[in-house]
N, C-alpha and C. Protein backbone atom coordinates (compact mmCIF):
# COMPACT_ATOMS: atom_id res chain seq x y z
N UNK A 1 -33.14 -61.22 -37.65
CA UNK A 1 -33.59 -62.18 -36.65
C UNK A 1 -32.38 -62.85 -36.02
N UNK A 2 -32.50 -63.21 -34.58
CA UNK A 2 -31.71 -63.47 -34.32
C UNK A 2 -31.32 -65.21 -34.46
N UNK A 3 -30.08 -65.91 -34.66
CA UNK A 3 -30.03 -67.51 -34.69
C UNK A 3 -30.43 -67.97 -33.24
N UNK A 4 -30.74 -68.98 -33.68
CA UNK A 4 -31.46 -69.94 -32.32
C UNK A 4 -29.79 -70.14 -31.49
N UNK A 5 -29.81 -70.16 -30.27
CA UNK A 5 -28.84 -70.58 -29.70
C UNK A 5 -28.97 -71.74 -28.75
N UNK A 6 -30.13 -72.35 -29.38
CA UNK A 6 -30.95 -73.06 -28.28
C UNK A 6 -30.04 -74.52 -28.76
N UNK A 7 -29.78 -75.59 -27.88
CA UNK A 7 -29.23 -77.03 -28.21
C UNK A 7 -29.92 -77.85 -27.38
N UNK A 8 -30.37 -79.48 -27.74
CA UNK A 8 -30.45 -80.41 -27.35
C UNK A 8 -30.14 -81.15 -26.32
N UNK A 9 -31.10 -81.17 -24.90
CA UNK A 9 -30.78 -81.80 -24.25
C UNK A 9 -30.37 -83.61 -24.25
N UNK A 10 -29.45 -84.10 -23.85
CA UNK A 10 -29.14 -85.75 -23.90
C UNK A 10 -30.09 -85.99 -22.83
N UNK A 11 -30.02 -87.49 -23.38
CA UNK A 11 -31.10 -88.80 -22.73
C UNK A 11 -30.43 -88.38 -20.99
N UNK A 12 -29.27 -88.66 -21.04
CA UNK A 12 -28.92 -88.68 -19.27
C UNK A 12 -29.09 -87.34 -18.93
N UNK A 13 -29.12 -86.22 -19.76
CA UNK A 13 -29.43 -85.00 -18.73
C UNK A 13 -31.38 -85.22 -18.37
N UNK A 14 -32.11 -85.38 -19.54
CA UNK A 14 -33.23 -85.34 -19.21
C UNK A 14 -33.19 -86.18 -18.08
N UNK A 15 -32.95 -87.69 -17.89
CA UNK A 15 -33.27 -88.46 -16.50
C UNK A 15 -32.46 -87.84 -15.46
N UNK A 16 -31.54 -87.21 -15.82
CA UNK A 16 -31.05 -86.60 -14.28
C UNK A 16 -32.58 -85.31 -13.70
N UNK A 17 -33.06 -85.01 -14.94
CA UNK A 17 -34.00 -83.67 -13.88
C UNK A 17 -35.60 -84.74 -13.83
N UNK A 18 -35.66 -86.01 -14.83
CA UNK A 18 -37.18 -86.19 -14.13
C UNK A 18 -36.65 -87.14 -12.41
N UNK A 19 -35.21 -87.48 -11.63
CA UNK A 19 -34.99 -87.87 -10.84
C UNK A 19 -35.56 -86.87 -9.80
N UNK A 20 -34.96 -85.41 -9.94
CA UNK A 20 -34.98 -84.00 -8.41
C UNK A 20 -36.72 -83.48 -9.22
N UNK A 21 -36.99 -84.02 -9.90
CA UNK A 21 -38.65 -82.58 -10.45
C UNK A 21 -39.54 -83.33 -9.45
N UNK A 22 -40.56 -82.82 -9.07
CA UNK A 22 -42.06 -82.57 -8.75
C UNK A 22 -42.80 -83.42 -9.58
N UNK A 23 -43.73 -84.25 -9.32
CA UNK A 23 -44.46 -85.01 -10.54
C UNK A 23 -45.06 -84.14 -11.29
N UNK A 24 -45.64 -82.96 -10.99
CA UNK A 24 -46.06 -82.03 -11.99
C UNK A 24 -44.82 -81.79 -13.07
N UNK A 25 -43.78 -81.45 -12.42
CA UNK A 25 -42.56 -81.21 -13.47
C UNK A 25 -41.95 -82.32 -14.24
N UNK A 26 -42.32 -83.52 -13.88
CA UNK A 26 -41.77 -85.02 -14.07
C UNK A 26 -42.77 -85.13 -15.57
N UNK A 27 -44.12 -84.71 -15.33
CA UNK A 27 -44.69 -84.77 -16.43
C UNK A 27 -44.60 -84.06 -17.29
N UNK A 28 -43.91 -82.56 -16.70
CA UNK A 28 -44.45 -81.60 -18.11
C UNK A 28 -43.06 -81.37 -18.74
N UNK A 29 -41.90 -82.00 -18.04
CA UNK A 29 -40.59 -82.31 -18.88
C UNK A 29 -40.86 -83.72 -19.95
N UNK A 30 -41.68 -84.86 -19.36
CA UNK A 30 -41.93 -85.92 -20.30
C UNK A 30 -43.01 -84.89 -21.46
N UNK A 31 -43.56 -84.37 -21.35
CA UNK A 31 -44.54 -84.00 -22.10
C UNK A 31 -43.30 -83.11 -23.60
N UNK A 32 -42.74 -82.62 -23.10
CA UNK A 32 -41.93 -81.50 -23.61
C UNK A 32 -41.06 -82.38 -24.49
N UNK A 33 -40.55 -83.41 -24.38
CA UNK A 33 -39.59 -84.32 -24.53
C UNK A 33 -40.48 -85.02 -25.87
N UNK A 34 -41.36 -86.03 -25.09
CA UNK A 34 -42.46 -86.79 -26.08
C UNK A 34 -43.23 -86.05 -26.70
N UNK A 35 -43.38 -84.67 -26.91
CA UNK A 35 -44.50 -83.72 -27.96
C UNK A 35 -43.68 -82.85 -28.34
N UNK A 36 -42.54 -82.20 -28.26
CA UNK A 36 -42.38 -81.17 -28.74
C UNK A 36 -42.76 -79.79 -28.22
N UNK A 37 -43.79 -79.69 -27.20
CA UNK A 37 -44.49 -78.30 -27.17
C UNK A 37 -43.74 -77.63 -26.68
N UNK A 38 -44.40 -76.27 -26.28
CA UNK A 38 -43.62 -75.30 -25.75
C UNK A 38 -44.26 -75.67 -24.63
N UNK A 39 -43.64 -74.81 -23.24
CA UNK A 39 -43.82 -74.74 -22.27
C UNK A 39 -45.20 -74.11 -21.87
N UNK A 40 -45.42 -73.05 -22.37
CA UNK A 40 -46.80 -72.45 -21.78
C UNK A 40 -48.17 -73.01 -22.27
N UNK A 41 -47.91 -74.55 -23.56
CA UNK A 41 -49.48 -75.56 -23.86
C UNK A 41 -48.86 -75.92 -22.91
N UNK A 42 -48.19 -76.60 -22.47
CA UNK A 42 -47.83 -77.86 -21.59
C UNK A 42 -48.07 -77.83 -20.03
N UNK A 43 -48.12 -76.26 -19.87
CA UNK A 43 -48.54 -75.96 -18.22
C UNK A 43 -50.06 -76.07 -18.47
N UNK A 44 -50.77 -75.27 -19.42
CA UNK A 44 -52.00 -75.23 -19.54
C UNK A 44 -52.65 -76.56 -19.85
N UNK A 45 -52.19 -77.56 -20.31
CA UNK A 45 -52.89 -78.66 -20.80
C UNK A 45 -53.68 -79.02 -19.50
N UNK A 46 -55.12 -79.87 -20.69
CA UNK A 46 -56.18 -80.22 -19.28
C UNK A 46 -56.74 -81.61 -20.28
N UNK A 47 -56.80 -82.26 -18.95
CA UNK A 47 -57.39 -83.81 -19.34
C UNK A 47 -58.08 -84.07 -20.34
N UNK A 48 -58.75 -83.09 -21.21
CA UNK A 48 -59.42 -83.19 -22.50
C UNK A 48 -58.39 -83.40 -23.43
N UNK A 49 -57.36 -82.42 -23.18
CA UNK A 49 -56.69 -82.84 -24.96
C UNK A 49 -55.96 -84.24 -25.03
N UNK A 50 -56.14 -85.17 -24.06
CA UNK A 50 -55.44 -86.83 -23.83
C UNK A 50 -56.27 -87.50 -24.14
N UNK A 51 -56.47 -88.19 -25.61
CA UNK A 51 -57.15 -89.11 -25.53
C UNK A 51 -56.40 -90.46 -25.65
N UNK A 52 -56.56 -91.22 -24.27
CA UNK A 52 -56.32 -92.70 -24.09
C UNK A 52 -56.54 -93.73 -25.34
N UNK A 53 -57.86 -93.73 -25.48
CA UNK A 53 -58.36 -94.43 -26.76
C UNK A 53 -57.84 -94.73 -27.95
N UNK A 54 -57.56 -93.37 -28.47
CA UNK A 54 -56.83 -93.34 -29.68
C UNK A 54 -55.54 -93.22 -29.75
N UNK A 55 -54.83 -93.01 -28.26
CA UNK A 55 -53.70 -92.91 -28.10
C UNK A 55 -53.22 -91.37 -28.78
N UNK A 56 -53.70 -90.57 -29.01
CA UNK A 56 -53.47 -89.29 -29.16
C UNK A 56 -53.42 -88.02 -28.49
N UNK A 57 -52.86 -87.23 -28.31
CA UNK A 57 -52.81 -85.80 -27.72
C UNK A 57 -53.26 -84.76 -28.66
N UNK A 58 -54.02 -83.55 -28.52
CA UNK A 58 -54.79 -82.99 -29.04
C UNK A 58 -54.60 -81.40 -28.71
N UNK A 59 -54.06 -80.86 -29.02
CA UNK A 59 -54.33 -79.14 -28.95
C UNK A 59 -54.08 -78.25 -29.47
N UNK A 60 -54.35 -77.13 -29.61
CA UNK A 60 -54.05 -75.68 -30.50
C UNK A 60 -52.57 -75.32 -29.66
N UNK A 61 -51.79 -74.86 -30.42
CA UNK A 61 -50.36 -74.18 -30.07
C UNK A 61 -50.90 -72.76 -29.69
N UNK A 62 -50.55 -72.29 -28.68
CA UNK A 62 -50.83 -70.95 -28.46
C UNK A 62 -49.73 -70.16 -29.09
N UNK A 63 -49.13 -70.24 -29.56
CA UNK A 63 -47.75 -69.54 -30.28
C UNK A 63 -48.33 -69.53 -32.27
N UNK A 64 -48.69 -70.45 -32.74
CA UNK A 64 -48.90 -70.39 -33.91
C UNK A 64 -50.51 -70.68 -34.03
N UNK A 65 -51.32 -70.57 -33.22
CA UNK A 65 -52.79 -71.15 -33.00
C UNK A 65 -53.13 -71.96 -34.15
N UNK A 66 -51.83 -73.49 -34.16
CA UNK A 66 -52.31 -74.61 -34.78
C UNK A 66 -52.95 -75.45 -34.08
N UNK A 67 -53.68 -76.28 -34.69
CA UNK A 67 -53.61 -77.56 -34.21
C UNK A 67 -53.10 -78.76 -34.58
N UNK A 68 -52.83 -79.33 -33.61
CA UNK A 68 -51.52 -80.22 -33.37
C UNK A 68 -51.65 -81.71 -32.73
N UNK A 69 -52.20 -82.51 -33.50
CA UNK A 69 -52.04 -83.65 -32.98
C UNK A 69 -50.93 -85.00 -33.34
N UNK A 70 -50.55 -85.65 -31.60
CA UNK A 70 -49.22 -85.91 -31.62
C UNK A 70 -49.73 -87.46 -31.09
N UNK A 71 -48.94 -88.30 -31.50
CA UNK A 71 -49.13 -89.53 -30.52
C UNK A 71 -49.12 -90.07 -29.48
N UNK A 72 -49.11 -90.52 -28.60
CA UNK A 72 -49.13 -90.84 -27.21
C UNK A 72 -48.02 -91.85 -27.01
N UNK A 73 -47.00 -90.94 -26.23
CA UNK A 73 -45.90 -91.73 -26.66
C UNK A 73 -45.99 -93.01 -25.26
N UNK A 74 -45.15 -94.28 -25.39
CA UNK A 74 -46.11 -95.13 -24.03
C UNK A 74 -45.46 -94.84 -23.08
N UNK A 75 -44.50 -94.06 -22.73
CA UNK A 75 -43.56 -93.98 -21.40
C UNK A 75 -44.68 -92.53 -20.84
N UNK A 76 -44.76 -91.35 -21.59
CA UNK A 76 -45.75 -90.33 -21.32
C UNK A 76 -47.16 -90.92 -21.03
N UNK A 77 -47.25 -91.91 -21.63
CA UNK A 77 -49.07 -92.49 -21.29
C UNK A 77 -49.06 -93.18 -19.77
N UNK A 78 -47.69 -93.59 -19.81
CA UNK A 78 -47.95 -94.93 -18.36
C UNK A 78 -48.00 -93.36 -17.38
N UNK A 79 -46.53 -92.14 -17.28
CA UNK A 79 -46.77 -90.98 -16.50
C UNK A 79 -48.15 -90.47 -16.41
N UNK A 80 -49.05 -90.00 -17.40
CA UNK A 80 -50.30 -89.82 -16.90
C UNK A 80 -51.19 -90.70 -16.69
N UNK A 81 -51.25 -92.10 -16.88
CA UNK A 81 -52.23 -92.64 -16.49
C UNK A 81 -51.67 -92.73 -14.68
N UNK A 82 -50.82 -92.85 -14.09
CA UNK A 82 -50.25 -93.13 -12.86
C UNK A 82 -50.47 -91.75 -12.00
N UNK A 83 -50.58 -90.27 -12.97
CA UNK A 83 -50.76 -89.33 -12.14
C UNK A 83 -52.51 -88.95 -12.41
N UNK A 84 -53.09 -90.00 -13.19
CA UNK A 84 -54.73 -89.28 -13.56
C UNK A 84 -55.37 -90.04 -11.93
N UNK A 85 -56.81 -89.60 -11.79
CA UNK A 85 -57.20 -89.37 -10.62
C UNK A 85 -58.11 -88.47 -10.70
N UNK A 86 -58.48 -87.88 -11.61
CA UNK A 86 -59.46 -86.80 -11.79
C UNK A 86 -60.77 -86.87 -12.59
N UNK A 87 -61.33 -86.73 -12.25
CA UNK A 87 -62.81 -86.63 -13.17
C UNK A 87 -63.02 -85.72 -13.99
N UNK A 88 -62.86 -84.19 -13.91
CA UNK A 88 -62.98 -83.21 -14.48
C UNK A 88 -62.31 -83.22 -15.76
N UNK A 89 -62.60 -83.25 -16.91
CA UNK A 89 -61.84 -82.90 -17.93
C UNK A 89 -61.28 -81.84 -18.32
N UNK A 90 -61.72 -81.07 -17.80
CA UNK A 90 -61.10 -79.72 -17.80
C UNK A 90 -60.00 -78.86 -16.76
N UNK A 91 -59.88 -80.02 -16.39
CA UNK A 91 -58.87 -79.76 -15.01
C UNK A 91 -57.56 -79.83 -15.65
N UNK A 92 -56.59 -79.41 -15.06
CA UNK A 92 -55.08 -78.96 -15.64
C UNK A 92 -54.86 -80.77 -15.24
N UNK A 93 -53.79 -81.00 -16.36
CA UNK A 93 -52.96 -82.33 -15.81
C UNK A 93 -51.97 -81.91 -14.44
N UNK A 94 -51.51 -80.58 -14.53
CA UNK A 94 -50.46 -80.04 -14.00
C UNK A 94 -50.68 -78.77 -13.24
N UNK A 95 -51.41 -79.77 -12.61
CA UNK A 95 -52.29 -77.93 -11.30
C UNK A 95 -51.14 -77.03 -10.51
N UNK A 96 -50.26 -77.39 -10.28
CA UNK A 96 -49.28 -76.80 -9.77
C UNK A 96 -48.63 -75.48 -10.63
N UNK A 97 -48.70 -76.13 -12.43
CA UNK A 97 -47.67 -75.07 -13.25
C UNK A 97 -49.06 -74.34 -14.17
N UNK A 98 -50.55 -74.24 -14.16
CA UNK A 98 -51.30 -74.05 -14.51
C UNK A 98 -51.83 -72.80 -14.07
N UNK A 99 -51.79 -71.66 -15.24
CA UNK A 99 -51.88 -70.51 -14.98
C UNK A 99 -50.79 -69.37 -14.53
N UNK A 100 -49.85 -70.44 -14.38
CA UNK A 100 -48.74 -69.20 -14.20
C UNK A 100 -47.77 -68.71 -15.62
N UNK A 101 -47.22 -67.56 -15.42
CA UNK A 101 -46.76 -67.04 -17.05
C UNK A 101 -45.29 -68.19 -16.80
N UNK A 102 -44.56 -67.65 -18.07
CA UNK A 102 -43.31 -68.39 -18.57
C UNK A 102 -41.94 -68.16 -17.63
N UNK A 103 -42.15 -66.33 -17.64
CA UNK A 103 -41.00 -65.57 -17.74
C UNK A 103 -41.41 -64.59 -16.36
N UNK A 104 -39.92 -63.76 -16.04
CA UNK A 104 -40.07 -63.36 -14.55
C UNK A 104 -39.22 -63.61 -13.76
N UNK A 105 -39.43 -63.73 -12.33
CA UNK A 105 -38.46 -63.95 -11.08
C UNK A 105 -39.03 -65.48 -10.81
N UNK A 106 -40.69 -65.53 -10.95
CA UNK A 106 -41.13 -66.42 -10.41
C UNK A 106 -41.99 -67.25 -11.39
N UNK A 107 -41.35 -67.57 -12.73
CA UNK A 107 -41.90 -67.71 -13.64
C UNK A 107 -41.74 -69.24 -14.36
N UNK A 108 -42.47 -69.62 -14.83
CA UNK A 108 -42.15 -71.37 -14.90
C UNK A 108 -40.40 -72.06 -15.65
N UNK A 109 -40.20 -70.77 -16.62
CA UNK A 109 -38.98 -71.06 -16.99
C UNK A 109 -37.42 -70.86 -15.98
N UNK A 110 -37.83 -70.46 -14.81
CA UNK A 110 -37.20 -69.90 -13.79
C UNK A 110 -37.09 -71.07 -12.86
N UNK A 111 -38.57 -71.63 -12.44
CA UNK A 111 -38.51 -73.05 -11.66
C UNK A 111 -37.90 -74.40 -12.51
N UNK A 112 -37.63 -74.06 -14.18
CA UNK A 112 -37.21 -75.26 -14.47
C UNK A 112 -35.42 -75.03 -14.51
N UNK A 113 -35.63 -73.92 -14.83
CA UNK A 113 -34.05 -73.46 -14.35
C UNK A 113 -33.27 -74.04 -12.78
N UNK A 114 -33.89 -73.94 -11.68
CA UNK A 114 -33.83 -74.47 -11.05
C UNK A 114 -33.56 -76.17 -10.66
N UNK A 115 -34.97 -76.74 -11.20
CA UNK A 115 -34.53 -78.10 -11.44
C UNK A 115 -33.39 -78.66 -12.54
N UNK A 116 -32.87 -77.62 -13.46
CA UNK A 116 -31.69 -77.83 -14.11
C UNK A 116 -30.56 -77.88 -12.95
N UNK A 117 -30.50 -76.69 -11.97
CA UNK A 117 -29.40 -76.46 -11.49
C UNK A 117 -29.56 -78.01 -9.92
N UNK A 118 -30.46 -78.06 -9.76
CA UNK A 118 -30.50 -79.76 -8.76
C UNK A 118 -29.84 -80.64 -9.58
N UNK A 119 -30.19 -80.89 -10.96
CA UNK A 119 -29.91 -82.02 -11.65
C UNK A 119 -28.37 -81.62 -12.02
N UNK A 120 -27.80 -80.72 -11.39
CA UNK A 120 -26.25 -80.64 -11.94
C UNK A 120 -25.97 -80.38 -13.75
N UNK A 121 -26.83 -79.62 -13.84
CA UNK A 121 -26.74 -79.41 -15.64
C UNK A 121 -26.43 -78.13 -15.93
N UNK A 122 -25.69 -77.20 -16.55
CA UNK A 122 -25.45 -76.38 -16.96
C UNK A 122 -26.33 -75.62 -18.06
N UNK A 123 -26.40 -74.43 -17.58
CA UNK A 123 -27.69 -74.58 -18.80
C UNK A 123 -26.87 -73.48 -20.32
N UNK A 124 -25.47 -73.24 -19.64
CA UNK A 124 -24.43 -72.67 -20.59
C UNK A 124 -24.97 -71.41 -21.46
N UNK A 125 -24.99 -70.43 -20.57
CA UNK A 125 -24.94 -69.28 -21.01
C UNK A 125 -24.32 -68.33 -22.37
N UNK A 126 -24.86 -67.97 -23.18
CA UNK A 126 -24.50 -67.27 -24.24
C UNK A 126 -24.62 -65.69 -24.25
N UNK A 127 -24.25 -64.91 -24.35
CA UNK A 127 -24.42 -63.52 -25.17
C UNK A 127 -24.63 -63.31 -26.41
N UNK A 128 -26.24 -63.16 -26.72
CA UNK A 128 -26.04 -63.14 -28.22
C UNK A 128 -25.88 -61.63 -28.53
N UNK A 129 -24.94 -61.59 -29.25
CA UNK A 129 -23.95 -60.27 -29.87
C UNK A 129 -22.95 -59.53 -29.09
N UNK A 130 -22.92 -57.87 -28.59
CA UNK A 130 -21.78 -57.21 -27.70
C UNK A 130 -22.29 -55.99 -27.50
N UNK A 131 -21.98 -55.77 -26.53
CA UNK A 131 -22.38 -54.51 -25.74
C UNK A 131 -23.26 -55.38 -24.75
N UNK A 132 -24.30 -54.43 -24.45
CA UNK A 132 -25.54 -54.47 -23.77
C UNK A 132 -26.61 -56.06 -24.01
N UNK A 133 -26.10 -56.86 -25.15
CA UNK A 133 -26.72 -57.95 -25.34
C UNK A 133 -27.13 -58.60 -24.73
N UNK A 134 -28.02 -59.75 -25.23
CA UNK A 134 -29.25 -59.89 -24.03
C UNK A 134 -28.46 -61.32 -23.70
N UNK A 135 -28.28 -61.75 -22.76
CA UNK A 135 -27.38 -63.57 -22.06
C UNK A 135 -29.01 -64.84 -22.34
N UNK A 136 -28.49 -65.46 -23.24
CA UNK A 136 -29.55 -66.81 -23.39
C UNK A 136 -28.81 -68.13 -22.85
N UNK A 137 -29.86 -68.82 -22.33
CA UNK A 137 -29.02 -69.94 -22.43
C UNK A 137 -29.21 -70.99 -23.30
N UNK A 138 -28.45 -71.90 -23.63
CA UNK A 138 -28.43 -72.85 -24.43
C UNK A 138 -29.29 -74.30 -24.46
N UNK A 139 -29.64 -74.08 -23.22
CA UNK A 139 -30.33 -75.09 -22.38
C UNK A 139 -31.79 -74.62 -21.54
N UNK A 140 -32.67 -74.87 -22.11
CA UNK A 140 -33.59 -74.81 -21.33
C UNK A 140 -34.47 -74.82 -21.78
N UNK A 141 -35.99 -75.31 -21.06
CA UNK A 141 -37.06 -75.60 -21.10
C UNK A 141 -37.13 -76.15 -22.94
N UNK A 142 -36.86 -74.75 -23.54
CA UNK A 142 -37.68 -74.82 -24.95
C UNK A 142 -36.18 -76.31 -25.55
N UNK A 143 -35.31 -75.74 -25.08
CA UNK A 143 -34.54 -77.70 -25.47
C UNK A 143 -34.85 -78.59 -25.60
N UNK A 144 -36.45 -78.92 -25.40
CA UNK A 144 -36.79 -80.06 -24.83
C UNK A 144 -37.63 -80.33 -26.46
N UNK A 145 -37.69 -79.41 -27.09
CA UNK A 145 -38.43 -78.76 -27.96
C UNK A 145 -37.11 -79.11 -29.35
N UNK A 146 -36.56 -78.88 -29.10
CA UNK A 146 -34.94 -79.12 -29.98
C UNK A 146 -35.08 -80.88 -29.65
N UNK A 147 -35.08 -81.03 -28.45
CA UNK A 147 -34.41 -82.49 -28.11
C UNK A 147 -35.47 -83.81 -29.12
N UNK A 148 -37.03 -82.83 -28.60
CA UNK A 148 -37.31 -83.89 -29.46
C UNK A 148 -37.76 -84.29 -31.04
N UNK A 149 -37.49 -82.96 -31.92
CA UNK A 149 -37.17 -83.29 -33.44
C UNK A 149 -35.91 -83.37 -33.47
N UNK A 150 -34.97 -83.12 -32.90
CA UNK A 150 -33.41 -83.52 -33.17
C UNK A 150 -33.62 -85.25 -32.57
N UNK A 151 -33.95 -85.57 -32.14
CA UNK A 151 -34.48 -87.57 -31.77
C UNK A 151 -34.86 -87.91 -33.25
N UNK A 152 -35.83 -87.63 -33.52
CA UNK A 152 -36.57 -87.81 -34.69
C UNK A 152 -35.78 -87.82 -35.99
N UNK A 153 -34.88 -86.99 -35.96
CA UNK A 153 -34.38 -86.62 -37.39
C UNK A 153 -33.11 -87.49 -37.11
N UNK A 154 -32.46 -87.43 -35.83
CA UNK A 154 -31.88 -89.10 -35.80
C UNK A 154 -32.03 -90.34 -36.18
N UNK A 155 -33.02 -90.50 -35.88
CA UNK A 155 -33.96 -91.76 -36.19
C UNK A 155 -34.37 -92.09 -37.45
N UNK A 156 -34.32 -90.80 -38.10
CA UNK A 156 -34.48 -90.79 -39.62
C UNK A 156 -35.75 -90.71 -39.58
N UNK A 157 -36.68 -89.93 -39.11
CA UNK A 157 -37.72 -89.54 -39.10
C UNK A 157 -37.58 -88.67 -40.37
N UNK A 158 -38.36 -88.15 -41.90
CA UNK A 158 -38.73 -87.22 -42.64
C UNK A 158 -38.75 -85.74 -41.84
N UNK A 159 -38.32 -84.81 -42.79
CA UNK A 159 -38.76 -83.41 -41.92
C UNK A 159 -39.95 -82.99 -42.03
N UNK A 160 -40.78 -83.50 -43.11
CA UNK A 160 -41.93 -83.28 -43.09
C UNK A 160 -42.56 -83.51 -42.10
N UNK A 161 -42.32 -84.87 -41.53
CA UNK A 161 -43.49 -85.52 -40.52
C UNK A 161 -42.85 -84.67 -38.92
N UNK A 162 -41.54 -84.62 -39.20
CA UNK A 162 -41.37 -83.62 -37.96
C UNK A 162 -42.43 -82.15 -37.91
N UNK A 163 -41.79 -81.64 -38.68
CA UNK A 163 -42.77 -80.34 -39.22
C UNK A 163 -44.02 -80.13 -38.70
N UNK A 164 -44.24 -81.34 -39.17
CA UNK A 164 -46.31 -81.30 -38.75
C UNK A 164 -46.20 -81.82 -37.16
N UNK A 165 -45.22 -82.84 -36.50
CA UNK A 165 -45.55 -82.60 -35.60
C UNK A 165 -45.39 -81.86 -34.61
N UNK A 166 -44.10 -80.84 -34.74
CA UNK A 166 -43.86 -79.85 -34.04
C UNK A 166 -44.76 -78.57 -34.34
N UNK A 167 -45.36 -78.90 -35.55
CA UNK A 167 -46.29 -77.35 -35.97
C UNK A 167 -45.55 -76.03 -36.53
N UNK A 168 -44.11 -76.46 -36.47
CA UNK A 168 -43.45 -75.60 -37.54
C UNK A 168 -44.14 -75.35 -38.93
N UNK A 169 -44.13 -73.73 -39.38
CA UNK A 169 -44.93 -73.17 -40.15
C UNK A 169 -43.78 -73.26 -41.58
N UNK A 170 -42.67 -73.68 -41.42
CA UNK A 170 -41.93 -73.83 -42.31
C UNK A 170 -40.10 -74.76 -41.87
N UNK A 171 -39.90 -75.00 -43.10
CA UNK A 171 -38.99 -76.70 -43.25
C UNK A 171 -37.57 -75.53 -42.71
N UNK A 172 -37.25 -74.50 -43.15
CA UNK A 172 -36.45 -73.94 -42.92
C UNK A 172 -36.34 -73.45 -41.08
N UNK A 173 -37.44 -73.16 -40.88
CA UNK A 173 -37.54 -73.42 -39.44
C UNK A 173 -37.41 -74.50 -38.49
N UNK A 174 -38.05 -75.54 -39.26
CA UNK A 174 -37.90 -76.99 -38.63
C UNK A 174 -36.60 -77.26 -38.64
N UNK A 175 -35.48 -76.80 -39.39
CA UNK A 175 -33.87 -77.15 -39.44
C UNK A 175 -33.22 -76.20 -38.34
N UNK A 176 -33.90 -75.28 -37.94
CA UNK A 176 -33.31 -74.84 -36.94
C UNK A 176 -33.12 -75.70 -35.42
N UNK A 177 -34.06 -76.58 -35.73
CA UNK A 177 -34.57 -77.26 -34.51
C UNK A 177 -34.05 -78.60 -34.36
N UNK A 178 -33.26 -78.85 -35.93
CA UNK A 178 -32.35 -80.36 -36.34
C UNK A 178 -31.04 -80.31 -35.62
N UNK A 179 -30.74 -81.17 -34.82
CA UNK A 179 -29.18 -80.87 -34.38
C UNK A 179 -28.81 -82.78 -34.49
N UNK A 180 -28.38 -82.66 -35.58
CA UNK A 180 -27.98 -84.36 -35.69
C UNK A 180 -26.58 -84.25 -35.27
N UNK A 181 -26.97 -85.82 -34.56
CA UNK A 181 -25.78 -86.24 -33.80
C UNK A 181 -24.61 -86.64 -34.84
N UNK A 182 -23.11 -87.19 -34.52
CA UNK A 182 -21.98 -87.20 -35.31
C UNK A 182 -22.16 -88.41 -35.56
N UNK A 183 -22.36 -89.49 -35.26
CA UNK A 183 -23.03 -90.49 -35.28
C UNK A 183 -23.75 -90.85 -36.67
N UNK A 184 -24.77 -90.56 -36.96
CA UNK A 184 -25.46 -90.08 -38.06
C UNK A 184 -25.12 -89.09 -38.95
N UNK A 185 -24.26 -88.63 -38.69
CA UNK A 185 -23.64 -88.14 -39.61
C UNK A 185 -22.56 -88.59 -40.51
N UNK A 186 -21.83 -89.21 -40.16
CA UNK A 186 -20.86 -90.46 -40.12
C UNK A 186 -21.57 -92.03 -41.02
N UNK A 187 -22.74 -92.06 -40.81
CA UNK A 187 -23.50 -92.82 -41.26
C UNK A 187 -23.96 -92.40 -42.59
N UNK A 188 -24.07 -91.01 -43.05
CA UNK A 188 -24.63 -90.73 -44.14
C UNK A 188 -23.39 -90.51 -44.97
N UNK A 189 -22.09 -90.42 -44.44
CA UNK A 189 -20.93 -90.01 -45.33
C UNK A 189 -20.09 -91.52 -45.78
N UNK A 190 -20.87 -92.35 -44.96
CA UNK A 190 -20.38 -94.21 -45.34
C UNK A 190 -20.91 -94.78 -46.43
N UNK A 191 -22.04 -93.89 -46.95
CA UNK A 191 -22.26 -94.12 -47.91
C UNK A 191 -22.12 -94.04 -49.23
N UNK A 192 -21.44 -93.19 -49.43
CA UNK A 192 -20.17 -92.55 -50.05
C UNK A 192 -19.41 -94.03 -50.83
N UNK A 193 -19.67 -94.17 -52.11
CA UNK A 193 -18.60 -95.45 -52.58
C UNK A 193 -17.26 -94.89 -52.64
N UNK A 194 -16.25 -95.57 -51.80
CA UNK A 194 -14.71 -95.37 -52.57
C UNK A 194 -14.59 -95.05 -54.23
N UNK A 195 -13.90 -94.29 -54.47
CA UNK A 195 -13.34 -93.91 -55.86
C UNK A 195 -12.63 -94.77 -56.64
């Protein structure tokens, strides 16, 4: 299998792309950020899986067909309550990125590529291995996905509670997705008594 080459977007790159996105994209980068999901629940999501009330978000992962409920984080709640307007519950939050695939020429990971390259962000290209190897980048969409259990595990969030809320099927996987800052790291080696 191959290692993740995927890294953590920062606080100022994310506000540099919800500045140039589309409110459809404004949301489904907050969504990505504040839940964890992948990109293709997050285009599909529809006004049912938001519940206001309980302050919860609600849906099956199409990648691991869990279910996954996440909190309503309040900066993501004020974004959809400001873009709701709809009656239908079954209506996409995000009619614009709803129904289209991931991948492609014209494919949602392609348009966020884009709003990477407005927001002046690099999305830093890799080759994983030599020869003919396939070029990933380091940055994108699914980062957002890194960015926000690498927050969490900053914060000193448990990996457990990450785990369950990213829907990782295992802790060894969920560490793929840990990228603690030096910061915190530095913090755990202060603890350390002198000799």
């Amino acid at each position: 299998k191959e290692e993740s080459v995927r890294q953590p977007f920062t606080p100022a790159q994310i506000k540099a792309m919800l500045k140039v996105a589309s409110n459809d994209w404004r949301i489904a980068i907050l969504f990505g950020f504040y839940t964890g999901a992948r990109l293709s629940d997050i285009a599909n999501i529809t006004w049912d899986f938001v519940d206001f009330e309980n302050g919860i978000i609600c849906f099956v992962a199409g990648k691991t067909k869990k279910r996954t409920t996440i909190p309503l984080h309040a900066q993501l709640k004020e974004a959809l309550l400001d873009s709701a307007g709809q009656d239908d519950p079954n209506a996409p939050i995000m009619p614009s990125l709803a129904g289209k695939g991931t991948g492609g020429a014209y494919g949602l990971s392609k348009s966020f590529a884009s709003i990477m390259e407005k927001a002046k962000i690099d999305p830093q290209p890799i080759k994983n291995g030599v020869g003919k190897a396939r070029t990933k980048n380091r940055l994108s969409f699914h980062s957002l996905r890194h960015s926000f259990n690498s927050m969490l595990a900053n914060k000193g969030i448990a990996s457990e509670v990450r785990q369950q809320l990213t829907g990782h099927s295992s802790d060894a996987m969920n560490q793929k997705y840990t990228h603690l800052e030096l910061e915190r790291l530095r913090e755990a080696v202060s603890v350390i008594p002198n000799l």
